[in-house]
C-alpha atoms as a PDB file:
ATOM      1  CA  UNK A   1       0.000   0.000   0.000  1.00  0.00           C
ATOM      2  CA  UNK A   2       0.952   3.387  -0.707  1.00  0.00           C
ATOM      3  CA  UNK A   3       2.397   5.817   1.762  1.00  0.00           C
ATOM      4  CA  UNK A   4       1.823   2.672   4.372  1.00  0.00           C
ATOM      5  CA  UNK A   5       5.011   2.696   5.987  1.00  0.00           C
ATOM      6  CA  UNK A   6       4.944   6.805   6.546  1.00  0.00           C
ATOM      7  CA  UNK A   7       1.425   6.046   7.715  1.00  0.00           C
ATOM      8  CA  UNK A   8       2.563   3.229  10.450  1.00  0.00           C
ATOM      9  CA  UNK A   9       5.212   5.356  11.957  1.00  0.00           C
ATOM     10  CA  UNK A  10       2.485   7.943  13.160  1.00  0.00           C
ATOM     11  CA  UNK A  11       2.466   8.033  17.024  1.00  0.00           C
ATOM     12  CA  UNK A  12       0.835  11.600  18.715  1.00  0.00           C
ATOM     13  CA  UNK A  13       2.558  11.779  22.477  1.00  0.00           C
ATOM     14  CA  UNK A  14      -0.480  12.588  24.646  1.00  0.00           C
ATOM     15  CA  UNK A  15       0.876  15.111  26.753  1.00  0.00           C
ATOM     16  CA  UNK A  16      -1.038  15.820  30.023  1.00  0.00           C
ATOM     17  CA  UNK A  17      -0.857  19.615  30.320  1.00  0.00           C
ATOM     18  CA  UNK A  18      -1.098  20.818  33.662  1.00  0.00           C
ATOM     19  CA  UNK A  19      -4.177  23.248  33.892  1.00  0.00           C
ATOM     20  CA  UNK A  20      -4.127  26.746  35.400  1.00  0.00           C
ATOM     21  CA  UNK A  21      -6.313  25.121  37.930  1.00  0.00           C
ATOM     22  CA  UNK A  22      -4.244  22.502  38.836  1.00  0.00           C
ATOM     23  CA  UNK A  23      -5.920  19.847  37.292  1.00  0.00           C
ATOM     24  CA  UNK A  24      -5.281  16.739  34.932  1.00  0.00           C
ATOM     25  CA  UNK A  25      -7.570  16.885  31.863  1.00  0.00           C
ATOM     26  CA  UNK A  26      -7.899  13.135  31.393  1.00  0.00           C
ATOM     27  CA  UNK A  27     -10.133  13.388  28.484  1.00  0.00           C
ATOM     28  CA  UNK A  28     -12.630  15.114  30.797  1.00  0.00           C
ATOM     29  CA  UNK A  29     -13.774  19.035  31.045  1.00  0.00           C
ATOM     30  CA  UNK A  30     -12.040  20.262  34.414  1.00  0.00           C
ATOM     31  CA  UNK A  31     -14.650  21.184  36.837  1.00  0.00           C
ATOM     32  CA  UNK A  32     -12.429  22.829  39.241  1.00  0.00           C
ATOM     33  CA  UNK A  33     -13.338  26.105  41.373  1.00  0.00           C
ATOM     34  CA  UNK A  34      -9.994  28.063  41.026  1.00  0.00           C
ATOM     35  CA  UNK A  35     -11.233  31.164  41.913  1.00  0.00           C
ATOM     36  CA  UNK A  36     -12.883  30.109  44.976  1.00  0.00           C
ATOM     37  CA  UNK A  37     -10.539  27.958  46.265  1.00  0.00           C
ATOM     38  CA  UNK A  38      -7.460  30.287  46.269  1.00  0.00           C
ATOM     39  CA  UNK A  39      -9.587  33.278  47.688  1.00  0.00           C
ATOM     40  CA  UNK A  40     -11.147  31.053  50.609  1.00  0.00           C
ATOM     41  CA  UNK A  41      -7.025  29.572  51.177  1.00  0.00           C
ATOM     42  CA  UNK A  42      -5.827  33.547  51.625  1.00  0.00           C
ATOM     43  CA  UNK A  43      -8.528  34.417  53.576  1.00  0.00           C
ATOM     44  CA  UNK A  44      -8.371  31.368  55.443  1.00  0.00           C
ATOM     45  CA  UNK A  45      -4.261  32.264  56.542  1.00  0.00           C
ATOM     46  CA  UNK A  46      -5.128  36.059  57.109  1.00  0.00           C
ATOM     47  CA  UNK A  47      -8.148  34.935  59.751  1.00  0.00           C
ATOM     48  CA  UNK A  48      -6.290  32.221  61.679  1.00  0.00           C
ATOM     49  CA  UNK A  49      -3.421  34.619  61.878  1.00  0.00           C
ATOM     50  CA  UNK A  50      -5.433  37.331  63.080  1.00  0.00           C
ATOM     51  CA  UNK A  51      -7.610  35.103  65.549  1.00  0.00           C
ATOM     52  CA  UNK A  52      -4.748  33.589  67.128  1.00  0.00           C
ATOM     53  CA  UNK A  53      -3.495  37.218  67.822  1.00  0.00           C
ATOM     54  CA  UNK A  54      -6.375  38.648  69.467  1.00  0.00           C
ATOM     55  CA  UNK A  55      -6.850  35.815  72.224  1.00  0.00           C
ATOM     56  CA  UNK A  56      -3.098  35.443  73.090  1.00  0.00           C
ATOM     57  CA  UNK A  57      -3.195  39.240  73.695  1.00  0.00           C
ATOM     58  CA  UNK A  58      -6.557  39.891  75.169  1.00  0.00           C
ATOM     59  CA  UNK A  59      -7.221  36.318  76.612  1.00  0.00           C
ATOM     60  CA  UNK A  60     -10.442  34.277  76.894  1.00  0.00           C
ATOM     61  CA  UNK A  61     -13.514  35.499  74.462  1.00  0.00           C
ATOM     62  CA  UNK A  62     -17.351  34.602  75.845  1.00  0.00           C
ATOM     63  CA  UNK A  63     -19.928  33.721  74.128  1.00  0.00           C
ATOM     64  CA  UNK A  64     -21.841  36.067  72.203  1.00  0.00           C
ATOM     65  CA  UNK A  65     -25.837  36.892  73.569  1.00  0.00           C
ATOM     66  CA  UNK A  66     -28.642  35.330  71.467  1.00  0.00           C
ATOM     67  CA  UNK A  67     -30.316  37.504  69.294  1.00  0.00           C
ATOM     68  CA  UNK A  68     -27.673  40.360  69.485  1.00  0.00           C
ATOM     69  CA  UNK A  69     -27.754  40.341  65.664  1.00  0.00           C
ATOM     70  CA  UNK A  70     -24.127  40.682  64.804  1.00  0.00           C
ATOM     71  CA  UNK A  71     -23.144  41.516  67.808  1.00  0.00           C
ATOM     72  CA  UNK A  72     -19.099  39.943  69.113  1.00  0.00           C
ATOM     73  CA  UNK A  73     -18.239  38.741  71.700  1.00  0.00           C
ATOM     74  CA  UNK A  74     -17.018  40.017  74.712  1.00  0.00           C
ATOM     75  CA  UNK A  75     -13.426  39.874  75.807  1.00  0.00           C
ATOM     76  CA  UNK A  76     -12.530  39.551  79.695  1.00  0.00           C
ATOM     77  CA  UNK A  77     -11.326  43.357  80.092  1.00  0.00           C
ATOM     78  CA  UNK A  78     -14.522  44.661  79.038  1.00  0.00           C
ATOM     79  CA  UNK A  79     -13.800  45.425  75.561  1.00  0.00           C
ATOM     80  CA  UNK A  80     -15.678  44.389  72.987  1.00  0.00           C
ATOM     81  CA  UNK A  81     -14.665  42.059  70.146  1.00  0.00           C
ATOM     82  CA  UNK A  82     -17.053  42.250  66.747  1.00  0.00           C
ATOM     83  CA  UNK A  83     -17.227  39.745  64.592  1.00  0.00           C
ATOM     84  CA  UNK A  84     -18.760  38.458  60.982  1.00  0.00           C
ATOM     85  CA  UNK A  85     -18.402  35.931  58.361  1.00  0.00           C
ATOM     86  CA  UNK A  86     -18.297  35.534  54.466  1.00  0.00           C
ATOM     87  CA  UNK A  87     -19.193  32.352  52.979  1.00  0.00           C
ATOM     88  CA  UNK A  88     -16.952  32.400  50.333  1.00  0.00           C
ATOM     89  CA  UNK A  89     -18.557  29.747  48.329  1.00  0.00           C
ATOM     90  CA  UNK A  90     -21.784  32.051  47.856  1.00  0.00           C
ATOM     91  CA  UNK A  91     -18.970  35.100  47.480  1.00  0.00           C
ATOM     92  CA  UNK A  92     -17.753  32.977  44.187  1.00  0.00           C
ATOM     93  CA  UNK A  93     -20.614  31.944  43.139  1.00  0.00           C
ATOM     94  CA  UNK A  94     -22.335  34.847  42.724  1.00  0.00           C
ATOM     95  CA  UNK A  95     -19.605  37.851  41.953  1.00  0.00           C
ATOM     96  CA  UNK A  96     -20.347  37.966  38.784  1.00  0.00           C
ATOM     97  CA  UNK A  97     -16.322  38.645  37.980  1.00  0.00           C
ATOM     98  CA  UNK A  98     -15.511  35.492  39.410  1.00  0.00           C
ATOM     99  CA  UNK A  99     -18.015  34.407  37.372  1.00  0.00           C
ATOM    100  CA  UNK A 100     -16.202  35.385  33.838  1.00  0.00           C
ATOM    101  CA  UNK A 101     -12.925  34.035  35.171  1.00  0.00           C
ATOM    102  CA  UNK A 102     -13.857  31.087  35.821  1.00  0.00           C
ATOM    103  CA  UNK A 103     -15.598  30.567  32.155  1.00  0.00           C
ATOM    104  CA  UNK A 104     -12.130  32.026  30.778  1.00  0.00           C
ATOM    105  CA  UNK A 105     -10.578  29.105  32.883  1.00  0.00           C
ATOM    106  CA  UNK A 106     -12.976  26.642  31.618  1.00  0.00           C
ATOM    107  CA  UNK A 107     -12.450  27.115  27.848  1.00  0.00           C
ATOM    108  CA  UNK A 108      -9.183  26.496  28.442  1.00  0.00           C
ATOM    109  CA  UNK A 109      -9.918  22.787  29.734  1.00  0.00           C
ATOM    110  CA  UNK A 110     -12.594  22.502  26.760  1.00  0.00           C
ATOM    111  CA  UNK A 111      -9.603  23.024  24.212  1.00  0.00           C
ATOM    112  CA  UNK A 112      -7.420  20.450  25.799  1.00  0.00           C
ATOM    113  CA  UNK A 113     -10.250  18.389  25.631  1.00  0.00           C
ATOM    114  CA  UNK A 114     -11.312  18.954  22.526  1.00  0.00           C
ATOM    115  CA  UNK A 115      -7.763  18.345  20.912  1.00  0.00           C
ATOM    116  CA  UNK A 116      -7.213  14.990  23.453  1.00  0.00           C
ATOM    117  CA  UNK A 117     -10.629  14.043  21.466  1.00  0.00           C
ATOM    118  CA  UNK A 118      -9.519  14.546  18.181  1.00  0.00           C
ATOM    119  CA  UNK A 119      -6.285  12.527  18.934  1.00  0.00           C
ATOM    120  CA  UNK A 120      -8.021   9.679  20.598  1.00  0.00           C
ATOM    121  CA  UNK A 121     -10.430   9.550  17.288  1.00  0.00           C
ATOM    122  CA  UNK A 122      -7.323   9.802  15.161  1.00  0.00           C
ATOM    123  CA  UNK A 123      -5.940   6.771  16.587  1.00  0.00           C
ATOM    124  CA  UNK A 124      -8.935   4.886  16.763  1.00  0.00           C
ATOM    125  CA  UNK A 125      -9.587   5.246  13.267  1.00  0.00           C
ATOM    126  CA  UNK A 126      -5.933   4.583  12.081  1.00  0.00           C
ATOM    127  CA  UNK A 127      -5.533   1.443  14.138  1.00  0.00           C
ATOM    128  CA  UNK A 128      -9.721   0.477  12.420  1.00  0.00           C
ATOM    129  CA  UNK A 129      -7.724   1.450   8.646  1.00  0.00           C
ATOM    130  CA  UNK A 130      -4.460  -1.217   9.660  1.00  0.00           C
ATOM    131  CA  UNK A 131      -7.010  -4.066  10.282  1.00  0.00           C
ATOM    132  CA  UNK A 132      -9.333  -3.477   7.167  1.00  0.00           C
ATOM    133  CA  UNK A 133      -7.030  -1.338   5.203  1.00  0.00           C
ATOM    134  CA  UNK A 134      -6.027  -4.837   2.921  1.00  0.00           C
ATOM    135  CA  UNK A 135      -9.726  -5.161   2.385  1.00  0.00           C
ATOM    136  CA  UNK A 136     -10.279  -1.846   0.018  1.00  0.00           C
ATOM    137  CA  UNK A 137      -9.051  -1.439  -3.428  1.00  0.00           C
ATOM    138  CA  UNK A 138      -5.521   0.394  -4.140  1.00  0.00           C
ATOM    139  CA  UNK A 139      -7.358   3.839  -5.009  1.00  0.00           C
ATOM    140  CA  UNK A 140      -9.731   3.388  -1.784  1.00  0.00           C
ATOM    141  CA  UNK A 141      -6.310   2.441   0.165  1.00  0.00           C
ATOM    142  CA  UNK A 142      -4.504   5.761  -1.327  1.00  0.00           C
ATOM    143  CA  UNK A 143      -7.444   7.909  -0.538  1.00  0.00           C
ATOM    144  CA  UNK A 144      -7.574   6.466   2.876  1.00  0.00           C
ATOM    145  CA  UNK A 145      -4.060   6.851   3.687  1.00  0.00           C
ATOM    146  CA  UNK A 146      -4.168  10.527   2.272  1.00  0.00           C
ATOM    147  CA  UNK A 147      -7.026  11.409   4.689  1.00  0.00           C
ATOM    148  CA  UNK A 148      -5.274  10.323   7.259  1.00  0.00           C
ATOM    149  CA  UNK A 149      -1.675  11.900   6.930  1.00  0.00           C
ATOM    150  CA  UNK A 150      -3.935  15.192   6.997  1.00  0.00           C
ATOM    151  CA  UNK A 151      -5.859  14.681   9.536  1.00  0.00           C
ATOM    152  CA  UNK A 152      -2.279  13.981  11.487  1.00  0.00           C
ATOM    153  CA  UNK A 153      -0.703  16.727  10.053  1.00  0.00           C
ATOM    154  CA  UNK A 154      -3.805  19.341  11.189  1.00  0.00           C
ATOM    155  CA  UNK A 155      -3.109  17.581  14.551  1.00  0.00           C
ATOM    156  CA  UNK A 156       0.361  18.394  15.440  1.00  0.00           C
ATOM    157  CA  UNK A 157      -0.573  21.938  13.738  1.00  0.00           C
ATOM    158  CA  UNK A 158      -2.863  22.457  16.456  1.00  0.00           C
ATOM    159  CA  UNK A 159      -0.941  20.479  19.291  1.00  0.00           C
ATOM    160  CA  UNK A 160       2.106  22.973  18.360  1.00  0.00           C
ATOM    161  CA  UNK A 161      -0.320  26.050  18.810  1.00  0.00           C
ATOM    162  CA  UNK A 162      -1.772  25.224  21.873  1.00  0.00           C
ATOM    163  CA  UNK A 163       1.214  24.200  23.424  1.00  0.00           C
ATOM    164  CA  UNK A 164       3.206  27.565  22.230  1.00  0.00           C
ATOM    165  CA  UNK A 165       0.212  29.554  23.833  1.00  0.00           C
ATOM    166  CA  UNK A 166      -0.830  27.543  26.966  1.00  0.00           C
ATOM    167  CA  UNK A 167       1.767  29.062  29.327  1.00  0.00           C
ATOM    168  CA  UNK A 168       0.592  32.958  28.199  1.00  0.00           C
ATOM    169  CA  UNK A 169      -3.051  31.802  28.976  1.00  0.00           C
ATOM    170  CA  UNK A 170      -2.045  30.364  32.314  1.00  0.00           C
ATOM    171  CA  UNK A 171      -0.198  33.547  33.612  1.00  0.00           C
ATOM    172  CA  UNK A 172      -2.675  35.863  32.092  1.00  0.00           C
ATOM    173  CA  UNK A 173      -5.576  33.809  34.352  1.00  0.00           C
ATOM    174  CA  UNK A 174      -3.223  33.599  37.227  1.00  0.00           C
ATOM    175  CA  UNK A 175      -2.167  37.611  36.847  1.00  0.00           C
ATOM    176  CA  UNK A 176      -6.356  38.382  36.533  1.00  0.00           C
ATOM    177  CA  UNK A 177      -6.998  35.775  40.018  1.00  0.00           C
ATOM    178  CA  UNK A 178      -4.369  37.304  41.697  1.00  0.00           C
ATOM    179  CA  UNK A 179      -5.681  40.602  41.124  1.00  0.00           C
ATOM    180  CA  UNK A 180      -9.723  39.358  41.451  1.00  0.00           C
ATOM    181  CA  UNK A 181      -8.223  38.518  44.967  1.00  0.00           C
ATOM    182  CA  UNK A 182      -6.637  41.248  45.972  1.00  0.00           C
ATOM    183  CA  UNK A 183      -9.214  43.435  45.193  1.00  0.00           C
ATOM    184  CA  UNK A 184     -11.799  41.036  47.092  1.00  0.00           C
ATOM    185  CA  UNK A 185      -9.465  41.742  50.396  1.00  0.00           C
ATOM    186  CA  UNK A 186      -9.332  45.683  49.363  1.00  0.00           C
ATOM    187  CA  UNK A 187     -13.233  46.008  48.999  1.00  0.00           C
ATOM    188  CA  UNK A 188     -13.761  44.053  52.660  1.00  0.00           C
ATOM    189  CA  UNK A 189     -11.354  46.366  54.318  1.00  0.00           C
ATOM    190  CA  UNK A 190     -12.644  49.721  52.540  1.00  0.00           C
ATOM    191  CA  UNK A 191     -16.003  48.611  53.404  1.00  0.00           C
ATOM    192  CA  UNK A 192     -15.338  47.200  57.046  1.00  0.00           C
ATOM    193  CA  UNK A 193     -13.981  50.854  58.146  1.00  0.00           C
ATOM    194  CA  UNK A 194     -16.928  52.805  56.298  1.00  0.00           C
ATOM    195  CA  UNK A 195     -19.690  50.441  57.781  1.00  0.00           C
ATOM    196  CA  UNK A 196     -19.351  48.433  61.081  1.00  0.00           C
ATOM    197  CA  UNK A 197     -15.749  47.807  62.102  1.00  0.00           C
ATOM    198  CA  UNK A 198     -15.681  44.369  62.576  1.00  0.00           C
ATOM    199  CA  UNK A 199     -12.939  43.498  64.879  1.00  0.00           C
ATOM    200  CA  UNK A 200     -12.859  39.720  62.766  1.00  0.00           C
ATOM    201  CA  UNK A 201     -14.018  38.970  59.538  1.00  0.00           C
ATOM    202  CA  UNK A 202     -14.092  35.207  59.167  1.00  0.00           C
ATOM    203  CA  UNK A 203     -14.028  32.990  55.927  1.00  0.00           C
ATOM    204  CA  UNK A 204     -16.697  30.370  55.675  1.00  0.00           C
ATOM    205  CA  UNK A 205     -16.662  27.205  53.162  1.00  0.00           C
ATOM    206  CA  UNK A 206     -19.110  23.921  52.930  1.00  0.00           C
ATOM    207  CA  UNK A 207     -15.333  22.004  52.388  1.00  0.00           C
ATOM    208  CA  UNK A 208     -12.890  23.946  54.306  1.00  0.00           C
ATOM    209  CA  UNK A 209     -13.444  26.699  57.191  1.00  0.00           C
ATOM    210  CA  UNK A 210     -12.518  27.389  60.596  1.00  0.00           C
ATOM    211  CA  UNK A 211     -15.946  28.146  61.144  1.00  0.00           C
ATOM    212  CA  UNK A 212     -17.795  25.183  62.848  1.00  0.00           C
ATOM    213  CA  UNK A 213     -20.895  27.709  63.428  1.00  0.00           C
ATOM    214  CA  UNK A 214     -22.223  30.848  63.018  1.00  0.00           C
ATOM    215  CA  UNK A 215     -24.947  33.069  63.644  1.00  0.00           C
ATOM    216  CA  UNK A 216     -26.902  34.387  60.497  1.00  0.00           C
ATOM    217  CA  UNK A 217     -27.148  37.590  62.177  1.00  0.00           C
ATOM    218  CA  UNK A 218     -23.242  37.616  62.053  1.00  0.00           C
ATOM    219  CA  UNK A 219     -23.002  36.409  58.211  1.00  0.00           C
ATOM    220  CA  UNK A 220     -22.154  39.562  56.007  1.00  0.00           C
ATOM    221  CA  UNK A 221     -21.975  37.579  52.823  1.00  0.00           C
ATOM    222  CA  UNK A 222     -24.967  39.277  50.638  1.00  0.00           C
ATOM    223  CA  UNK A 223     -23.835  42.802  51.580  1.00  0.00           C
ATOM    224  CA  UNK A 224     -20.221  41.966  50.705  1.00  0.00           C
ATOM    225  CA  UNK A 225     -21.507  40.397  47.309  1.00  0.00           C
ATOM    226  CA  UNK A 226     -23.836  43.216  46.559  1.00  0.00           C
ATOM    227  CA  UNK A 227     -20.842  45.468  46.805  1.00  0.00           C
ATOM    228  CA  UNK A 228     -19.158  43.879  44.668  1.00  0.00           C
ATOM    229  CA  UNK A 229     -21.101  43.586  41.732  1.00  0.00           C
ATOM    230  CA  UNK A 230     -22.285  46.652  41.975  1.00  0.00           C
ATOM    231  CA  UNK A 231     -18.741  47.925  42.014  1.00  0.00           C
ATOM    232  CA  UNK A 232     -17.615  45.796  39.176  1.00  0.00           C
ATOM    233  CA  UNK A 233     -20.639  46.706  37.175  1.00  0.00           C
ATOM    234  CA  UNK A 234     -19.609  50.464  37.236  1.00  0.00           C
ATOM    235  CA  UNK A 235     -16.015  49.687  35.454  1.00  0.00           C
ATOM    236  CA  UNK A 236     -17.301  47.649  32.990  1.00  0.00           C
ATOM    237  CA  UNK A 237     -19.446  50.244  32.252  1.00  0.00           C
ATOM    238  CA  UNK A 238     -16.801  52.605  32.387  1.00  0.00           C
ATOM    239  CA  UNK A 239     -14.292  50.819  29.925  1.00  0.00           C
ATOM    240  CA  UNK A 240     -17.190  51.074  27.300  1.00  0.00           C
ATOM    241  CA  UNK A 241     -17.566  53.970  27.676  1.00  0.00           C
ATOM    242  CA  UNK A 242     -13.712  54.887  26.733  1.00  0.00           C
END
């Protein structure tokens, strides 16, 4: 057969390329929440640091009053500790520039995927042509064989590009987290001194918190989120405007 030999010698290297979220593609779309899980990790750090500070220096904290409605606890010297919660898993959900990150993140997975498809189809169909292949005629055989070398070629076309742009993808999403976060922190902060002065402002997760419990009148979340959005709608309107 014609072009047989060149066409046996085809082997794509399946390379697993490590996602900007950390995950292995595996022929599957990468469900992963980035975004949330980095944000609830710093604010995790920042609140264990900061709650292990105030009790060594101030001792003992009681138990805050029932129906006090965000009202902290009190410490032993008579001063009074205020504290609140985020759950950052609504936080994610819902800010709506989380939101568009993480789509950004997941069309990178779909690509991988999408190409790891193609290749797995390539050599299904390849190995189906070196069983049957004897069984067509010699123009069927060089058509065959010709449809093949392109699809291969189109391949490693592709494999080439995505490889030569993955890493400038995963520091552009890691430079656009990294500044998601930071202005997360900024907005809590800006907004803690304009509004109540919580003392503590703890992060709370379904998978992983240091809060065991809290009182709703205590959780902050929706007027943190609300912020947000409503912040982050303003400069997108303001960049189309420009």
């Amino acid at each position: 057969m014609e072009e047989n030999n060149n066409i046996e010698n085809i082997e794509i290297v399946k390379q697993e390329t490590e996602q900007p979220c950390g995950c292995k593609t595996e022929h599957k779309k990468c469900k992963c929440h980035l975004a949330s899980a980095i944000i609830l990790a710093l604010l995790c750090i920042a609140v264990v640091a900061l709650y292990v500070l105030h009790f060594v220096g101030n001792g003992s904290c009681k138990a805050p009053t029932k129906g006090t409605n965000s009202q902290a606890a009190v410490v032993e010297d008579g001063a009074q500790l205020r504290i609140a919660y985020i759950n950052t898993d609504t936080l994610m959900e819902g800010y709506e520039y989380a939101r568009e990150l993480q789509k950004k993140i997941e069309q990178v997975s779909a690509q991988q995927a999408s190409l790891a498809q193609q290749e797995e189809q390539f050599q299904t169909d390849y190995q189906n042509y070196l069983q049957t292949g004897d069984k067509l005629t010699l123009s069927q055989q060089q058509e065959k064989e010709k449809e093949l070398k392109d699809r291969y070629e189109k391949l490693m076309r592709l494999e080439k590009q995505y490889a030569d742009l993955l890493p400038q993808k995963q520091k552009s999403l890691q430079d656009e987290l990294d500044k998601m976060t930071k202005a997360v922190y900024n907005f809590i902060a800006d907004y803690n001194s304009k509004h109540d002065n919580y003392n503590l402002i703890l992060a709370k997760s379904y998978s992983n918190t240091p809060v065991l419990y809290g009182d709703e009148g205590m959780d902050i979340t929706q007027e943190i989120l609300k912020g947000l959005n409503e912040e982050y709608a303003q400069v997108k309107k303001n960049k189309t405007t420009k």
